[in-house]
N, C-alpha and C. Protein backbone atom coordinates (compact mmCIF):
# COMPACT_ATOMS: atom_id res chain seq x y z
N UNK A 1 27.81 112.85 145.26
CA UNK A 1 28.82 112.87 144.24
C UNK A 1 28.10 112.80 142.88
N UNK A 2 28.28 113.87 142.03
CA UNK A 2 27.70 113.56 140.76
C UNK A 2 28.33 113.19 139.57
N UNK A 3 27.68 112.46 138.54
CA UNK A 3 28.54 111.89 137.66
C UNK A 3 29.66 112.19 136.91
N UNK A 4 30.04 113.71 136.54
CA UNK A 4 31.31 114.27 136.25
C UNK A 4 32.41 114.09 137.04
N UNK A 5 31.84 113.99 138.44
CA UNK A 5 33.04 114.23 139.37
C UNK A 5 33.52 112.64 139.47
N UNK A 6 32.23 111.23 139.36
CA UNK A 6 32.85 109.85 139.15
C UNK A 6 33.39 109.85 138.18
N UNK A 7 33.49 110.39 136.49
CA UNK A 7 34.02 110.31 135.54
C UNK A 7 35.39 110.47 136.06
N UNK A 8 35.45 111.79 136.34
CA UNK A 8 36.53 112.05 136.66
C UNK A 8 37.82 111.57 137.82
N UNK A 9 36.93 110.56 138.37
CA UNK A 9 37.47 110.20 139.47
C UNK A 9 38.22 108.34 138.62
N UNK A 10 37.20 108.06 137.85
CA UNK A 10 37.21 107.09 137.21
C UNK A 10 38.46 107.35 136.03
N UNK A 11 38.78 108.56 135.49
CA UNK A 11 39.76 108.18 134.79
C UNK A 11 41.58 108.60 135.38
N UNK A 12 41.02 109.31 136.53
CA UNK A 12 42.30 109.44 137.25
C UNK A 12 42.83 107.70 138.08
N UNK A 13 41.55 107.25 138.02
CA UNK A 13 41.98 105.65 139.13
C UNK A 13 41.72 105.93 140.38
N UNK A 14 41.23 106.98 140.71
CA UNK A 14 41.07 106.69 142.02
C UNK A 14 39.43 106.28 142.96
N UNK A 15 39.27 105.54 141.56
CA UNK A 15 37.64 105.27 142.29
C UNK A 15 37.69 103.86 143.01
N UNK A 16 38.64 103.44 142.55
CA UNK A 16 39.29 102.17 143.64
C UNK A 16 39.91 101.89 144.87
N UNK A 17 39.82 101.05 145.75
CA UNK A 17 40.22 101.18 147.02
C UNK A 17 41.57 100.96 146.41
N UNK A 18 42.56 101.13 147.20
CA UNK A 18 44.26 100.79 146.88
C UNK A 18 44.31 100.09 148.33
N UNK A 19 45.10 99.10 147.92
CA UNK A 19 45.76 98.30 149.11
C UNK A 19 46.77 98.93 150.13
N UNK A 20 46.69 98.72 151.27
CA UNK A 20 47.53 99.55 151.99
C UNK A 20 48.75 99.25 152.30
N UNK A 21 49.84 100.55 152.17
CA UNK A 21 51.29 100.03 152.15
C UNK A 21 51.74 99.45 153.36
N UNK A 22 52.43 97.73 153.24
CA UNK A 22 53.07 97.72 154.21
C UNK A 22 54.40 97.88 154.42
N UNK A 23 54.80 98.50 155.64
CA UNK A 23 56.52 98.79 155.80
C UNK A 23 56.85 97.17 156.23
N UNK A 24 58.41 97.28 156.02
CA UNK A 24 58.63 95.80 155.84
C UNK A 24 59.09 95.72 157.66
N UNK A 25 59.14 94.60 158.06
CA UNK A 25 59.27 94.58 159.41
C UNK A 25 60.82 95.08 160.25
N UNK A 26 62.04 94.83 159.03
CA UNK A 26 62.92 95.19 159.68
C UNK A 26 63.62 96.79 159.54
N UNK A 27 62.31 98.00 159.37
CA UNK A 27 62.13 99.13 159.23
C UNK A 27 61.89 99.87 160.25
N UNK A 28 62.12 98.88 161.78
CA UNK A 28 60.96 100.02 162.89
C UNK A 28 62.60 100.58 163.44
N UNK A 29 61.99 101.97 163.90
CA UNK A 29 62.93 103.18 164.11
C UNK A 29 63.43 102.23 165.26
N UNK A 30 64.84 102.03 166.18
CA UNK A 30 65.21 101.96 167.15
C UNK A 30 65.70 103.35 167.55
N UNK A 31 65.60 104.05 168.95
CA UNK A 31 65.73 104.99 169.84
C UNK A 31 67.30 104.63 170.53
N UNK A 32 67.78 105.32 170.62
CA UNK A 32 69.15 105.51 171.89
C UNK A 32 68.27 105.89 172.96
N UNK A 33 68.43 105.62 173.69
CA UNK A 33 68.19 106.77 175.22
C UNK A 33 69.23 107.60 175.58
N UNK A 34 68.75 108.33 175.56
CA UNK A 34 70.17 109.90 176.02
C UNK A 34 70.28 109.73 177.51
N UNK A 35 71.35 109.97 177.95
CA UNK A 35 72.09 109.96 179.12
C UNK A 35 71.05 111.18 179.55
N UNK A 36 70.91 111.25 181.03
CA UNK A 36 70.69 112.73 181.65
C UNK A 36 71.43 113.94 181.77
N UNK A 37 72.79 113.38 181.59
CA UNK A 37 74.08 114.30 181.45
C UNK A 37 74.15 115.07 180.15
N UNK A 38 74.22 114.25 178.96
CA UNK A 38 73.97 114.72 177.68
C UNK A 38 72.47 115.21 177.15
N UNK A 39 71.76 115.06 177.76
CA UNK A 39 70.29 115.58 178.02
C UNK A 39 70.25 117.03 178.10
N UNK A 40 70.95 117.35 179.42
CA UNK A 40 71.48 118.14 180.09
C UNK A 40 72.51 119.26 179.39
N UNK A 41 73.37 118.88 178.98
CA UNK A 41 74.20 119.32 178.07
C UNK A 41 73.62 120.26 176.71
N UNK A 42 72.58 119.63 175.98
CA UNK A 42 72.52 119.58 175.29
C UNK A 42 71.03 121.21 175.15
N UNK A 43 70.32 121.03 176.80
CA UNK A 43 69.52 121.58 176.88
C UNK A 43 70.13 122.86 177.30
N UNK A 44 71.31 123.19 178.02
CA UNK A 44 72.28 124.29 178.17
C UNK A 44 72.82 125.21 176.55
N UNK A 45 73.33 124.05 175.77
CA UNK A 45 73.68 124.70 174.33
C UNK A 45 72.29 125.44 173.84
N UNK A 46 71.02 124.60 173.80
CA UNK A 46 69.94 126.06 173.30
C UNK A 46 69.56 126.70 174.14
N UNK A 47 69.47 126.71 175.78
CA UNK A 47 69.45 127.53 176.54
C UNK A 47 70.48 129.13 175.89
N UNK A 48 71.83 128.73 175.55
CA UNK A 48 72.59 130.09 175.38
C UNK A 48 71.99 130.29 173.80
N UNK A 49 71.20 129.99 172.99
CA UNK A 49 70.65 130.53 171.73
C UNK A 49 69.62 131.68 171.48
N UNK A 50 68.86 131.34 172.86
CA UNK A 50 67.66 132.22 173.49
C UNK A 50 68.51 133.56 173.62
N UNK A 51 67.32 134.41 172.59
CA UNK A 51 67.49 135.96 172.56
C UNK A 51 66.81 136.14 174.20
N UNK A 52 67.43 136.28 175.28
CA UNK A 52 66.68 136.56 176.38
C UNK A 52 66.81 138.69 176.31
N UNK A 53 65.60 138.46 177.13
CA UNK A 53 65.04 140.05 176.93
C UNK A 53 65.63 140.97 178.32
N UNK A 54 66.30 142.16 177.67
CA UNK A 54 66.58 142.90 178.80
C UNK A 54 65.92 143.11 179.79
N UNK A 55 66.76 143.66 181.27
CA UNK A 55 65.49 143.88 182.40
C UNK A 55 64.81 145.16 181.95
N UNK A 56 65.51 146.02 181.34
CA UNK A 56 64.31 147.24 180.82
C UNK A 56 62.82 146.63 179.96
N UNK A 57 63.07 145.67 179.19
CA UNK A 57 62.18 144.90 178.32
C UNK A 57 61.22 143.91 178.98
N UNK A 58 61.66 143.30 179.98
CA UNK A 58 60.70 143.00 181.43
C UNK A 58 59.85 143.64 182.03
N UNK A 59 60.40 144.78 182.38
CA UNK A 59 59.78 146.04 182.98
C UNK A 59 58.76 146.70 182.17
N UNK A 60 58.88 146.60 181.33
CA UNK A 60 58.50 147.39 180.23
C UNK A 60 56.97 146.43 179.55
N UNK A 61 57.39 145.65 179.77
CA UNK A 61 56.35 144.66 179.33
C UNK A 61 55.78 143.86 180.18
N UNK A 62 55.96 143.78 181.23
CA UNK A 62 55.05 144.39 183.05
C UNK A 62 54.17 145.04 182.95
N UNK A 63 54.35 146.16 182.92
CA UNK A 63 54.01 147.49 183.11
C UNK A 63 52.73 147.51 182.48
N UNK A 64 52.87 147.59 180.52
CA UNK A 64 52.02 147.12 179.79
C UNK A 64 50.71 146.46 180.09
N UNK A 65 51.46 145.26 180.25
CA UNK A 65 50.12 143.80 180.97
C UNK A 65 49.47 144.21 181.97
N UNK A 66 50.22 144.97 182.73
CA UNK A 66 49.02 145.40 183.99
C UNK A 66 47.85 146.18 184.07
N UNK A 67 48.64 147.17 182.78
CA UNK A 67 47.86 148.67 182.74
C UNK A 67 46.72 147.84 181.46
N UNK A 68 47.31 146.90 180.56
CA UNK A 68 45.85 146.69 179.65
C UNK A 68 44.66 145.48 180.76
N UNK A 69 45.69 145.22 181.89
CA UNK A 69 44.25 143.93 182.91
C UNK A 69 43.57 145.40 183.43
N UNK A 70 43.90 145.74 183.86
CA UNK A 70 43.38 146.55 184.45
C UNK A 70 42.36 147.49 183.93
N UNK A 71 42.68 148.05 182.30
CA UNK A 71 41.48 148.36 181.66
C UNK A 71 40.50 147.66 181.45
N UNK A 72 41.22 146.49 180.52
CA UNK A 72 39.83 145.51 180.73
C UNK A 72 39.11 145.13 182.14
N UNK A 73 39.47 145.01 183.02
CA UNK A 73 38.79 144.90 183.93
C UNK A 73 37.99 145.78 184.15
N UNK A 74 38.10 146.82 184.18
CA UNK A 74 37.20 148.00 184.65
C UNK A 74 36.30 148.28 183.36
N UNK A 75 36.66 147.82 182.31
CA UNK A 75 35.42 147.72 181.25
C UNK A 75 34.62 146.60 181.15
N UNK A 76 34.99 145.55 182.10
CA UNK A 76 34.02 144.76 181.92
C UNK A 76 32.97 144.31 183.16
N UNK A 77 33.45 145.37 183.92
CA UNK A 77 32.76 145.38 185.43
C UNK A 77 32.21 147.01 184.69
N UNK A 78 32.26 148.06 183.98
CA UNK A 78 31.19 148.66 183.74
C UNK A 78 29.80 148.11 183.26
N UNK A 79 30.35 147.30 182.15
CA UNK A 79 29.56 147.07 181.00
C UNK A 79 28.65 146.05 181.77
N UNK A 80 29.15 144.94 182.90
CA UNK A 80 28.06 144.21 184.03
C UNK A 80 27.39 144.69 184.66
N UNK A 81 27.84 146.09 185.13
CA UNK A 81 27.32 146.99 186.02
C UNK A 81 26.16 147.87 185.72
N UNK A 82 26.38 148.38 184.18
CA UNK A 82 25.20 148.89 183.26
C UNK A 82 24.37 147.76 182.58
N UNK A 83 24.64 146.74 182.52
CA UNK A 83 23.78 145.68 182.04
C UNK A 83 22.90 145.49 182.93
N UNK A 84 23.19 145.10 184.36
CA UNK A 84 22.45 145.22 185.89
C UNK A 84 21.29 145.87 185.93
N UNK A 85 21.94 147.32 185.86
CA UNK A 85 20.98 148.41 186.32
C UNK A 85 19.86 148.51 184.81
N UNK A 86 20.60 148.42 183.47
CA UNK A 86 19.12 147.77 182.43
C UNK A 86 18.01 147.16 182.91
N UNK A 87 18.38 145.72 183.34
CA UNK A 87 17.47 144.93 183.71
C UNK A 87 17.00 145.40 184.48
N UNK A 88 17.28 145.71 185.78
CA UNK A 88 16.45 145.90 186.81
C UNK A 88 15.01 147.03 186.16
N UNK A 89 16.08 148.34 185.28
CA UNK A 89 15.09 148.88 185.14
C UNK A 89 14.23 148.80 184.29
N UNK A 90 14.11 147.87 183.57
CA UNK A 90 13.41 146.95 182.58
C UNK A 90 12.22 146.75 183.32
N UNK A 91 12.70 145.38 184.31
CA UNK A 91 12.07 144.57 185.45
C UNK A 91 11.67 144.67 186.23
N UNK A 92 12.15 145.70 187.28
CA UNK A 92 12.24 146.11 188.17
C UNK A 92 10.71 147.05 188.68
């Protein structure tokens, strides 16, 4: 830390420790416990909020995921496969 930056620290006040705030004791959060029913309930109401995705949009995005594993896969079993045959013929 160099001395401009203590100046500066020095005339803002904060080159001092500050005491730490205490909350007063009759401040602590109390909890309800939710029923399982209203739990329940409650997890149904944002259940029906969910934009759920058509079965064409399932399908569709299936399809996708398979066809990009599947490239990558086969590009990364080339690229092991030509790395292989490097070495060997490096080494070999």
């Amino acid at each position: 830390m160099n001395r401009q930056t203590k100046r500066m620290m020095q005339k803002q006040g904060s080159d001092k420790p500050r005491a730490p705030e205490k909350k007063p004791a009759s401040a602590q959060a109390t909890h309800e416990r939710t029923s399982p029913a209203r739990f329940l309930s409650e997890v149904r109401a944002e259940l029906r909020k969910v934009a759920w995705p058509t079965s064409n949009e399932v399908v569709n995005s299936t399809i996708i995921v398979l066809i990009t594993v599947v490239v990558m896969t086969a590009l990364i079993f080339g690229f092991d496969y030509l790395s292989a045959k490097f070495v060997l013929f490096l080494y070999g």
